[in-house]
PDB file of N, CA and C in Angstrom:
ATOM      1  N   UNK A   1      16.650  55.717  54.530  1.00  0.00           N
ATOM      2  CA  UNK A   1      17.339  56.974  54.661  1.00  0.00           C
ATOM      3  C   UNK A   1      18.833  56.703  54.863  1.00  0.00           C
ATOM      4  N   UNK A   2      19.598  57.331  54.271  1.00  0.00           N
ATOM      5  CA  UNK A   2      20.942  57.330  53.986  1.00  0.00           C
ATOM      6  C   UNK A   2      21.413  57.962  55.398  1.00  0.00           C
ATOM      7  N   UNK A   3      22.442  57.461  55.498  1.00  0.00           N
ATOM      8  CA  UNK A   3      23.339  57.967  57.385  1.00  0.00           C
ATOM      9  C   UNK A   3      24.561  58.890  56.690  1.00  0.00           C
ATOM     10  N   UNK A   4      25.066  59.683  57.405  1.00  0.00           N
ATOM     11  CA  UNK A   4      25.716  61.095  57.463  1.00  0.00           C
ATOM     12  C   UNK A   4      26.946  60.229  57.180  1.00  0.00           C
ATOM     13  N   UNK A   5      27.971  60.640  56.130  1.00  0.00           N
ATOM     14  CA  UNK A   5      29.124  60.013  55.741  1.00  0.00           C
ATOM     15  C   UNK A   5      30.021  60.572  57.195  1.00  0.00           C
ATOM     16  N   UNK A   6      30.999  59.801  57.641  1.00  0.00           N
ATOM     17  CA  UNK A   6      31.715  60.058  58.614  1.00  0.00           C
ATOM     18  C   UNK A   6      33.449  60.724  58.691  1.00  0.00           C
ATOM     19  N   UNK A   7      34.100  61.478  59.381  1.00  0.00           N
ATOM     20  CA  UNK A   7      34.556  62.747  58.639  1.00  0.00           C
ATOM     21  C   UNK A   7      35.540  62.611  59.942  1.00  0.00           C
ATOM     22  N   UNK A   8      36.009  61.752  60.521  1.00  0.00           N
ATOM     23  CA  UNK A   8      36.827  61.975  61.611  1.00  0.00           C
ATOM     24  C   UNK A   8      38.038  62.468  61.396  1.00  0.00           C
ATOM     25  N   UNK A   9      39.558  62.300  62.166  1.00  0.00           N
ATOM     26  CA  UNK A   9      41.067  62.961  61.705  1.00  0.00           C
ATOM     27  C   UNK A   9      41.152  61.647  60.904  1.00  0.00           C
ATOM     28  N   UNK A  10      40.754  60.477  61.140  1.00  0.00           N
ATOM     29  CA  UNK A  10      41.585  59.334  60.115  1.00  0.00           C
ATOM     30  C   UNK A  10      40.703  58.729  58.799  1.00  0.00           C
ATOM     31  N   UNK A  11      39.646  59.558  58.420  1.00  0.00           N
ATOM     32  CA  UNK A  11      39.005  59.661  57.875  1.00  0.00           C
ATOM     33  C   UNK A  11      39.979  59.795  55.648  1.00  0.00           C
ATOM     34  N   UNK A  12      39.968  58.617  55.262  1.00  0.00           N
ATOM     35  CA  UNK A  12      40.481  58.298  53.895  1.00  0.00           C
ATOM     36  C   UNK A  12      42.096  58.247  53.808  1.00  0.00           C
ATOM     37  N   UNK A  13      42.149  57.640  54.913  1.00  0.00           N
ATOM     38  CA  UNK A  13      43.910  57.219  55.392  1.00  0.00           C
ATOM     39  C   UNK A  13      44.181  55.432  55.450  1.00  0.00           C
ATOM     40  N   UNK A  14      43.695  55.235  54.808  1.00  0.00           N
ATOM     41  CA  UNK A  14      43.538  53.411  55.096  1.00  0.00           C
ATOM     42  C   UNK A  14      44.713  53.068  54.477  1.00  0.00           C
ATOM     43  N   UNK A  15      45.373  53.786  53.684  1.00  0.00           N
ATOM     44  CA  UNK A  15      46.942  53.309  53.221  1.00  0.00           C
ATOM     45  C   UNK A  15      48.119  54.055  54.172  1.00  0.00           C
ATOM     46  N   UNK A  16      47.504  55.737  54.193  1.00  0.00           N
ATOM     47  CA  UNK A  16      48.808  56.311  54.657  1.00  0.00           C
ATOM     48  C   UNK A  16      48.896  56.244  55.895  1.00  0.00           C
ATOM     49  N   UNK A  17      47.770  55.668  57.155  1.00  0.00           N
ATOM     50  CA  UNK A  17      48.308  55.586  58.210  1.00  0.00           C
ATOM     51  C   UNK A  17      47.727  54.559  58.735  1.00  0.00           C
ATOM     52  N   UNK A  18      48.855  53.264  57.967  1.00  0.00           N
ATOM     53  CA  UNK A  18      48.131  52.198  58.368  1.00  0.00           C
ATOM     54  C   UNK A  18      48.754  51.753  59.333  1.00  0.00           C
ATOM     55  N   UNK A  19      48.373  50.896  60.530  1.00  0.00           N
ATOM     56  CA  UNK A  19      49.195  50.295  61.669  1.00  0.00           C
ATOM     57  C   UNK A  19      50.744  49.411  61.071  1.00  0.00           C
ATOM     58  N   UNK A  20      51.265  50.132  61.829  1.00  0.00           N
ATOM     59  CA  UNK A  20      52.993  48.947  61.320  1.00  0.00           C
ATOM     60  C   UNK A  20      52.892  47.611  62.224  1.00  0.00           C
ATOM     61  N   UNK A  21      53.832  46.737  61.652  1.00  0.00           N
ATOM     62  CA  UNK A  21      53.539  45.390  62.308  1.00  0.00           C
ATOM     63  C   UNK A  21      54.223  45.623  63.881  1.00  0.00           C
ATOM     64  N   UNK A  22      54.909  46.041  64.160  1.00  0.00           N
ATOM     65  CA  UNK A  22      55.932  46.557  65.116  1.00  0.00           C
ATOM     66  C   UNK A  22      55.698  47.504  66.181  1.00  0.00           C
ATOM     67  N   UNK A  23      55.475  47.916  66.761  1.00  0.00           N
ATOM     68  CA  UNK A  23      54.873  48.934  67.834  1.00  0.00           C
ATOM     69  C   UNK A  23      56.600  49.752  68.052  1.00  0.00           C
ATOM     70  N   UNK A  24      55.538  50.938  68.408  1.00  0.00           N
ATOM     71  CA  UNK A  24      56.905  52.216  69.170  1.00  0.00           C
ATOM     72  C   UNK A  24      57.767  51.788  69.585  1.00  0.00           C
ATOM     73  N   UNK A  25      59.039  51.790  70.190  1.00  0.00           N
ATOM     74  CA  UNK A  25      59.688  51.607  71.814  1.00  0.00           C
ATOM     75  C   UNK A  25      59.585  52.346  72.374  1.00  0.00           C
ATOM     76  N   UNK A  26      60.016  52.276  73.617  1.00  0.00           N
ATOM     77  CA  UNK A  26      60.007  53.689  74.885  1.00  0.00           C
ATOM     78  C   UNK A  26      61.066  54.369  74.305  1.00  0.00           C
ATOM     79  N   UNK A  27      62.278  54.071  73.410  1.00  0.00           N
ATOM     80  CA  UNK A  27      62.733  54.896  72.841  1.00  0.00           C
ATOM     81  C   UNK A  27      62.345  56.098  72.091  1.00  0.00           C
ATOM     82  N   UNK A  28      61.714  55.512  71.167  1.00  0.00           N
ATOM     83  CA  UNK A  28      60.792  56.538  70.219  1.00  0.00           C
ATOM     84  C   UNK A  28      59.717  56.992  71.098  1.00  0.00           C
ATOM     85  N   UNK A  29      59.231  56.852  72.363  1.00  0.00           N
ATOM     86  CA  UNK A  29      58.158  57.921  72.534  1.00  0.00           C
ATOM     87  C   UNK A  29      59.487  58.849  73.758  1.00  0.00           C
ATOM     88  N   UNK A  30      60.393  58.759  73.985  1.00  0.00           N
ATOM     89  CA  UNK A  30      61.457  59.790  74.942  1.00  0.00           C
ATOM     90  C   UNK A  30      62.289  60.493  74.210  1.00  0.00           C
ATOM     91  N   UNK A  31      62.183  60.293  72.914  1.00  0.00           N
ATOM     92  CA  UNK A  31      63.362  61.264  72.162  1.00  0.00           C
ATOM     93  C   UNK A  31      62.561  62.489  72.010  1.00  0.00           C
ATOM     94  N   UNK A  32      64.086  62.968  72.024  1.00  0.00           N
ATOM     95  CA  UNK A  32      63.939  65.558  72.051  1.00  0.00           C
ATOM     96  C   UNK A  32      64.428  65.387  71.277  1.00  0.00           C
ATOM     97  N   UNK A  33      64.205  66.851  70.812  1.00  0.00           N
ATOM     98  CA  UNK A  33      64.705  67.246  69.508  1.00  0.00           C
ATOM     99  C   UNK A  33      65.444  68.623  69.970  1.00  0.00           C
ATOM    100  N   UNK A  34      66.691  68.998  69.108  1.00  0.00           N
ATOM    101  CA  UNK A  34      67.067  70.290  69.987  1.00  0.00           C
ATOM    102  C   UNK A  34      66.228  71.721  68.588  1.00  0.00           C
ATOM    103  N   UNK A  35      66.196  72.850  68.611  1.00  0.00           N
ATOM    104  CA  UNK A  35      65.706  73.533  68.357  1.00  0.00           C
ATOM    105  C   UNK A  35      66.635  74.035  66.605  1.00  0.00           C
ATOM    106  N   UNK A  36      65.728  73.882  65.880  1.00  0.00           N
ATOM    107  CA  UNK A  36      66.780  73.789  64.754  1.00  0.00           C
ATOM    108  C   UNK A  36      67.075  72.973  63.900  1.00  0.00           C
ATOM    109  N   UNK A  37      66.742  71.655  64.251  1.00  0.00           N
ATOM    110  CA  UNK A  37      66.963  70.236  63.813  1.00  0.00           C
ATOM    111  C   UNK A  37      66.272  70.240  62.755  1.00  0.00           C
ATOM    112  N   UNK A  38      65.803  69.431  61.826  1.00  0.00           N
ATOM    113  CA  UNK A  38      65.292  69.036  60.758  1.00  0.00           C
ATOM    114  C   UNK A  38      64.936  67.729  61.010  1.00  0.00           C
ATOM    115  N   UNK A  39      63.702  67.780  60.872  1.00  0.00           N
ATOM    116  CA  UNK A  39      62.740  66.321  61.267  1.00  0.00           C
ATOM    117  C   UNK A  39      61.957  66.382  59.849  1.00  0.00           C
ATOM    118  N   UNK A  40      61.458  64.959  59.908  1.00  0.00           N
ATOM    119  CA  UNK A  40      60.420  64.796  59.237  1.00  0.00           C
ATOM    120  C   UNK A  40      58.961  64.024  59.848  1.00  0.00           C
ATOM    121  N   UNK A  41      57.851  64.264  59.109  1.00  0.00           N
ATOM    122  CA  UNK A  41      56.787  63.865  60.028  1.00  0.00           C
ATOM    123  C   UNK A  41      56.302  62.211  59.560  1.00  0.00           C
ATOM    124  N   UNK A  42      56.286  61.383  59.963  1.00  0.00           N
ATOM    125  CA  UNK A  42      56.091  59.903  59.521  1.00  0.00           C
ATOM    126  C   UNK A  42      54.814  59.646  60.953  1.00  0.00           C
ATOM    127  N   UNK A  43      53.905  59.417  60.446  1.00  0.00           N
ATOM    128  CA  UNK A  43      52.655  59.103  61.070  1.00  0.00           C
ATOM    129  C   UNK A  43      52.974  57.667  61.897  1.00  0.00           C
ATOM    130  N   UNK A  44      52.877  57.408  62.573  1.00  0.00           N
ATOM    131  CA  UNK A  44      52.569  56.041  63.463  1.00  0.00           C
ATOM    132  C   UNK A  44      50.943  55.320  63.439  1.00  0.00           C
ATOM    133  N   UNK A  45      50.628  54.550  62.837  1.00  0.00           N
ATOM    134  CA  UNK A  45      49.141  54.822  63.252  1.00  0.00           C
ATOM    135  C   UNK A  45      48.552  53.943  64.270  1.00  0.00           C
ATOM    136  N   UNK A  46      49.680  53.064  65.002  1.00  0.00           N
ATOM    137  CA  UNK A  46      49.473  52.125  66.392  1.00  0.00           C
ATOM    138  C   UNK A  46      49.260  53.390  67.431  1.00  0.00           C
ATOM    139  N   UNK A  47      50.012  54.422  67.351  1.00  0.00           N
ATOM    140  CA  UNK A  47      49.759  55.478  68.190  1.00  0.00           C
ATOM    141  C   UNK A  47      48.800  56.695  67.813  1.00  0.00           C
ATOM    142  N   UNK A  48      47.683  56.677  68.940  1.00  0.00           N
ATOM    143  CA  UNK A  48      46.712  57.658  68.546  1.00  0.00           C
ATOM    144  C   UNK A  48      47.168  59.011  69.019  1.00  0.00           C
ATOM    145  N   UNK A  49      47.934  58.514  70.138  1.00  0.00           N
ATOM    146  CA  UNK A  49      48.062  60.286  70.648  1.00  0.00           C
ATOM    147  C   UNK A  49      49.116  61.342  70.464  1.00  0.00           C
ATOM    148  N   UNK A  50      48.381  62.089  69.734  1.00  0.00           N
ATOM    149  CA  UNK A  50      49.981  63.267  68.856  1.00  0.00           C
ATOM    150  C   UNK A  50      49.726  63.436  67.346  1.00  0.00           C
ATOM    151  N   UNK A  51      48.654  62.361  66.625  1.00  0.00           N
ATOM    152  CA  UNK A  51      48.468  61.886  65.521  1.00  0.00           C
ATOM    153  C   UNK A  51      48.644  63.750  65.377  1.00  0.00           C
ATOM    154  N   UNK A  52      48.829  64.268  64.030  1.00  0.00           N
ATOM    155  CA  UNK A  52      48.808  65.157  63.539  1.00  0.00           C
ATOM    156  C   UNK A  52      47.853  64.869  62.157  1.00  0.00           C
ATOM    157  N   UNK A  53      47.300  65.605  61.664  1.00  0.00           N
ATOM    158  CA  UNK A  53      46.498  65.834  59.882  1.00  0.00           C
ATOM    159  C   UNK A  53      47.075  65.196  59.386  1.00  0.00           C
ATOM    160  N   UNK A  54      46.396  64.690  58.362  1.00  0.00           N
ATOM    161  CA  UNK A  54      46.721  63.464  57.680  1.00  0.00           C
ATOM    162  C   UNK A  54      47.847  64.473  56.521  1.00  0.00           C
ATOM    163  N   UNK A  55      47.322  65.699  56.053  1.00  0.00           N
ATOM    164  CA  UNK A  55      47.866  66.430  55.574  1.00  0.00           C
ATOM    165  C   UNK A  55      49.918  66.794  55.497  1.00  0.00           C
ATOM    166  N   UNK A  56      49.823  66.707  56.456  1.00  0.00           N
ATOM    167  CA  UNK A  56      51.260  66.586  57.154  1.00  0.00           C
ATOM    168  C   UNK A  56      52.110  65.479  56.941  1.00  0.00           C
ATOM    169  N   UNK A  57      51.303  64.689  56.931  1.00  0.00           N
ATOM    170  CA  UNK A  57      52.424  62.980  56.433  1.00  0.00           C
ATOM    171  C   UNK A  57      53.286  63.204  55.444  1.00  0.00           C
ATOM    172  N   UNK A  58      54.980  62.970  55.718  1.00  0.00           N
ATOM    173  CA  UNK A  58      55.856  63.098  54.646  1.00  0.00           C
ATOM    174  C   UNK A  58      56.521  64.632  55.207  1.00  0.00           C
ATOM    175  N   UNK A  59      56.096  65.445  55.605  1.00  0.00           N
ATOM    176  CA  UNK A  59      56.775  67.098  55.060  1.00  0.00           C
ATOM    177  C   UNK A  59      57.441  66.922  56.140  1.00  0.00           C
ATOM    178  N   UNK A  60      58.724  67.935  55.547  1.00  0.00           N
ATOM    179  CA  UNK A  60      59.814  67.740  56.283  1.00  0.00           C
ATOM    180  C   UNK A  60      59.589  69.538  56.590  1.00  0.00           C
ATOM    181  N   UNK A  61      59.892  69.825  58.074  1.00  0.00           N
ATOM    182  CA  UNK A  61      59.655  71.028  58.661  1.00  0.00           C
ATOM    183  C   UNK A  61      61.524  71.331  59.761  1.00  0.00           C
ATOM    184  N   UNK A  62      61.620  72.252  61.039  1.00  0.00           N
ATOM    185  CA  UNK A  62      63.009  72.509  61.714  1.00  0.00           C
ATOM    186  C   UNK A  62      61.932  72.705  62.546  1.00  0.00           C
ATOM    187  N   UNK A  63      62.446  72.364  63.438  1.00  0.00           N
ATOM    188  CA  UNK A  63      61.908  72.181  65.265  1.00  0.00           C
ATOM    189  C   UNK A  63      62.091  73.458  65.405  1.00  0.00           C
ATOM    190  N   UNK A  64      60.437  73.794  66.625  1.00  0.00           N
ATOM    191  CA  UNK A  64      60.815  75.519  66.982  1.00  0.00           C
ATOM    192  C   UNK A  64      61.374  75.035  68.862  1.00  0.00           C
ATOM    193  N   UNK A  65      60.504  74.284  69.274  1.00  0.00           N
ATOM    194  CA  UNK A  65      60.979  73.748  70.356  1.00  0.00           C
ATOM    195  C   UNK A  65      60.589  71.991  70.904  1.00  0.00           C
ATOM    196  N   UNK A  66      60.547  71.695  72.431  1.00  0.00           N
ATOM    197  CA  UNK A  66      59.766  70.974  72.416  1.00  0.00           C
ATOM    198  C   UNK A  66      58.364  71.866  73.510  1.00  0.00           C
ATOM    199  N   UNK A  67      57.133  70.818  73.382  1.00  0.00           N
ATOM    200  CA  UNK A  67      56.330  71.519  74.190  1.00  0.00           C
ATOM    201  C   UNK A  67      56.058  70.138  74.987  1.00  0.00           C
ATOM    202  N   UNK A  68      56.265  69.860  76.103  1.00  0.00           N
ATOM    203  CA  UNK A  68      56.082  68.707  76.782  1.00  0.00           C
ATOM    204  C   UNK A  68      56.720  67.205  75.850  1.00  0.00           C
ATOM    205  N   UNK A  69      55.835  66.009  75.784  1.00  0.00           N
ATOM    206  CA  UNK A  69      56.539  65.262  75.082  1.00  0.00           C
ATOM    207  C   UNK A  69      55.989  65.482  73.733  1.00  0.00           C
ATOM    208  N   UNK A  70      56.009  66.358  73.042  1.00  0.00           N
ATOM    209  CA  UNK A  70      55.176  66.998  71.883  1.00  0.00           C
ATOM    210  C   UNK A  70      56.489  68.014  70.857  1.00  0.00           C
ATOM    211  N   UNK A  71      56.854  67.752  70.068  1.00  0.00           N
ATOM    212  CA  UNK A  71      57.263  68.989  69.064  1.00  0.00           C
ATOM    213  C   UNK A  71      56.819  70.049  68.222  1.00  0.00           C
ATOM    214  N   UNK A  72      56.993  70.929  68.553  1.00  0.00           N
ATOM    215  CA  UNK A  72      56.168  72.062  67.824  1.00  0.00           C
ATOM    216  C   UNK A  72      57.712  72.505  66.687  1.00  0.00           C
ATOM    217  N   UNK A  73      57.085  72.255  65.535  1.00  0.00           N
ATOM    218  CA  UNK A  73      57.853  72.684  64.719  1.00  0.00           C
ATOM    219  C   UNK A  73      56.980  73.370  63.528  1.00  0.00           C
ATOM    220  N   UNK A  74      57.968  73.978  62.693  1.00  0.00           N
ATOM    221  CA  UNK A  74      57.706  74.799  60.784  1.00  0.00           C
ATOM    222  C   UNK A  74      58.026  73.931  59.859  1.00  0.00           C
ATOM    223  N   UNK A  75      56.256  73.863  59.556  1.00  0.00           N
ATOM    224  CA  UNK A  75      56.228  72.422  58.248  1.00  0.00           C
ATOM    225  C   UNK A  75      56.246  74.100  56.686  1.00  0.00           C
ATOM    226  N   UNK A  76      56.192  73.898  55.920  1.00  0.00           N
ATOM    227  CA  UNK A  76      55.907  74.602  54.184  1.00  0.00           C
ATOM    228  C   UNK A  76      55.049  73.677  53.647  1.00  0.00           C
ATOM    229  N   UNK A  77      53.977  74.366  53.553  1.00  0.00           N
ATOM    230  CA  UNK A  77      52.476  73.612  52.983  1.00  0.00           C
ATOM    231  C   UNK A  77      52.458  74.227  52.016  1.00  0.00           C
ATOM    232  N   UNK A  78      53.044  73.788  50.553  1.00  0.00           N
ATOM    233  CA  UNK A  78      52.833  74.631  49.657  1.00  0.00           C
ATOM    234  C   UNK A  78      53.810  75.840  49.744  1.00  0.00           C
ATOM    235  N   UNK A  79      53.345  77.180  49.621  1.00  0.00           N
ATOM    236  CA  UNK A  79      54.381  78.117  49.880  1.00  0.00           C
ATOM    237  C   UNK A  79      54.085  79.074  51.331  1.00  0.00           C
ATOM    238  N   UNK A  80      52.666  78.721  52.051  1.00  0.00           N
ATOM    239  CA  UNK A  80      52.825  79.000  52.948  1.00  0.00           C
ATOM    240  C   UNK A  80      53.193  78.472  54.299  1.00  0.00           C
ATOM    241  N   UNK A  81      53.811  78.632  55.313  1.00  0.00           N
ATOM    242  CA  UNK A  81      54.296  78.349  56.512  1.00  0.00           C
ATOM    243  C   UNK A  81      53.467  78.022  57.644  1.00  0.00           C
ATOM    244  N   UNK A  82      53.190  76.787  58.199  1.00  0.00           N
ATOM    245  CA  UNK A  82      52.781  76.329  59.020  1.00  0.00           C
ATOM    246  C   UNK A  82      53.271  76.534  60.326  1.00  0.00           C
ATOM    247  N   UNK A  83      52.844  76.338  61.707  1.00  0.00           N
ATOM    248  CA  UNK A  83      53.043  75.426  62.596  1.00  0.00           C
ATOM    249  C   UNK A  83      52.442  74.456  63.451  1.00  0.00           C
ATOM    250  N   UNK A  84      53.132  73.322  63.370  1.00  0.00           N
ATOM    251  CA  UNK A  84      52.403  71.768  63.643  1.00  0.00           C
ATOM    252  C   UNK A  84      52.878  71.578  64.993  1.00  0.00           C
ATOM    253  N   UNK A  85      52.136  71.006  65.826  1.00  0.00           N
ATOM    254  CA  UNK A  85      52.472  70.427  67.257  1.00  0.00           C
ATOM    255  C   UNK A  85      51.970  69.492  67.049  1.00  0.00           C
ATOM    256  N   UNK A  86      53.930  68.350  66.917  1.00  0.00           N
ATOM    257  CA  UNK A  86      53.202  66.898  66.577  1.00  0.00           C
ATOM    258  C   UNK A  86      53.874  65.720  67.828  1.00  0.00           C
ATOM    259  N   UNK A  87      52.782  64.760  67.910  1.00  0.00           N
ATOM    260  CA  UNK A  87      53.922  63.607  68.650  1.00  0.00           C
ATOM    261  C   UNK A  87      55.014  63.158  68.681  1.00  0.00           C
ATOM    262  N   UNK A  88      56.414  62.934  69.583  1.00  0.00           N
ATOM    263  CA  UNK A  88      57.317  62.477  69.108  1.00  0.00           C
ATOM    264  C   UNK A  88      57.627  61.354  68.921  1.00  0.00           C
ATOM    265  N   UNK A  89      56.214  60.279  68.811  1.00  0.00           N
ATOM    266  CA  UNK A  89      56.602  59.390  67.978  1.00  0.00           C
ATOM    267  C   UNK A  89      56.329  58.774  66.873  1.00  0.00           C
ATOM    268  N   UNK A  90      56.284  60.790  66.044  1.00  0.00           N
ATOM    269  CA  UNK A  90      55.604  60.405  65.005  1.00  0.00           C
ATOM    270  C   UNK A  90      56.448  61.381  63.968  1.00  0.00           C
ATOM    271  N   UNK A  91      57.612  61.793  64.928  1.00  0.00           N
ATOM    272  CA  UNK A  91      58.237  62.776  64.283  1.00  0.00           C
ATOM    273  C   UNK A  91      59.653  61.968  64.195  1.00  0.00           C
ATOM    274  N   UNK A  92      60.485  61.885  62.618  1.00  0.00           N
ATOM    275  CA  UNK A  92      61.781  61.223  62.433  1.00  0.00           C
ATOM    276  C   UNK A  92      62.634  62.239  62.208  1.00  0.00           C
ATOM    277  N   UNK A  93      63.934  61.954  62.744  1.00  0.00           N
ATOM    278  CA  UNK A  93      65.419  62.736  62.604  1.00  0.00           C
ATOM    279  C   UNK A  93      65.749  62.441  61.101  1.00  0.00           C
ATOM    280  N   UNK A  94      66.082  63.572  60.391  1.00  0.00           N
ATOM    281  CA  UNK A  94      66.457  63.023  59.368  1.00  0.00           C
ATOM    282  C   UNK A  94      68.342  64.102  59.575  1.00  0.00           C
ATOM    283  N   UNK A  95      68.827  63.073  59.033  1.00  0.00           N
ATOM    284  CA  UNK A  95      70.824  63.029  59.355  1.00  0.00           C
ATOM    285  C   UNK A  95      71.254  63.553  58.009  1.00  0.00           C
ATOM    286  N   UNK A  96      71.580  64.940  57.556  1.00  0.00           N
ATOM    287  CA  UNK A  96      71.925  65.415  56.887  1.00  0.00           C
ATOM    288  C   UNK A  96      73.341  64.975  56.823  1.00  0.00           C
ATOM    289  N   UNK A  97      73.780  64.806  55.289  1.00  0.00           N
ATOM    290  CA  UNK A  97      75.085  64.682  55.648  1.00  0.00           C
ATOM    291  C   UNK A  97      75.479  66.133  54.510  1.00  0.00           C
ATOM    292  N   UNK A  98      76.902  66.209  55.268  1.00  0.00           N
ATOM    293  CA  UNK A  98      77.603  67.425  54.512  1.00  0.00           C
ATOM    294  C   UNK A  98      78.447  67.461  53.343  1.00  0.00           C
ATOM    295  N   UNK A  99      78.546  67.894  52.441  1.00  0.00           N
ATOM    296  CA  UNK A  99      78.778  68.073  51.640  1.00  0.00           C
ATOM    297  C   UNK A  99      80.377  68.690  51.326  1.00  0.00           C
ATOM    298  N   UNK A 100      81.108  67.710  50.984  1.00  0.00           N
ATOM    299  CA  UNK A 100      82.600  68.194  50.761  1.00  0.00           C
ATOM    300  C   UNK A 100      82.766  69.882  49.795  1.00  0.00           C
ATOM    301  N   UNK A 101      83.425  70.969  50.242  1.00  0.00           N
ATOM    302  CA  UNK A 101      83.194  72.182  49.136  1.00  0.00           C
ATOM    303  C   UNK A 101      84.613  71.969  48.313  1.00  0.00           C
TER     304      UNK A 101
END
């Protein structure tokens, strides 16, 4: 008899959230974000706690706040509007630069 295929959150991620050779710093798990910002979501997969849907890896969303050491921000899944409460050390600053007019 065949056993029940298994279906967990990291369930067909063996590339996209694979462990980095390198672990967090206490840096990356103490950084805020201020409200507004533009992050992007980059999975950690040494760190379990905060992991967000595998779904989410890559999309770039604007911080609504923080919620403890956690960011709750607005990802665009397609054309509808999310909101993700993800780890922050799993969430990257991305540094817009400006554009001469």
């Amino acid at each position: 008899m065949a056993s029940k295929k298994a279906r967990g959150k990291r369930a067909k991620t063996r590339y996209k959230i694979a462990a980095p050779a390198i672990k967090a710093s206490v840096n990356k798990h103490l950084q805020s974000f201020e409200a507004g910002q533009t992050v992007q979501i980059v999975i950690n997969g040494s760190i379990h706690a905060g992991i967000p849907f595998r779904r989410f890896h890559g999309l770039t969303g604007t911080v609504m706040s923080m919620q403890g050491r956690a960011v709750k921000m607005n990802v665009k899944q397609g054309n509808r509007p999310c909101t993700v409460i993800v780890g922050a050390v799993h969430v990257k600053p991305i540094h817009q630069t400006e554009k001469a007019a």
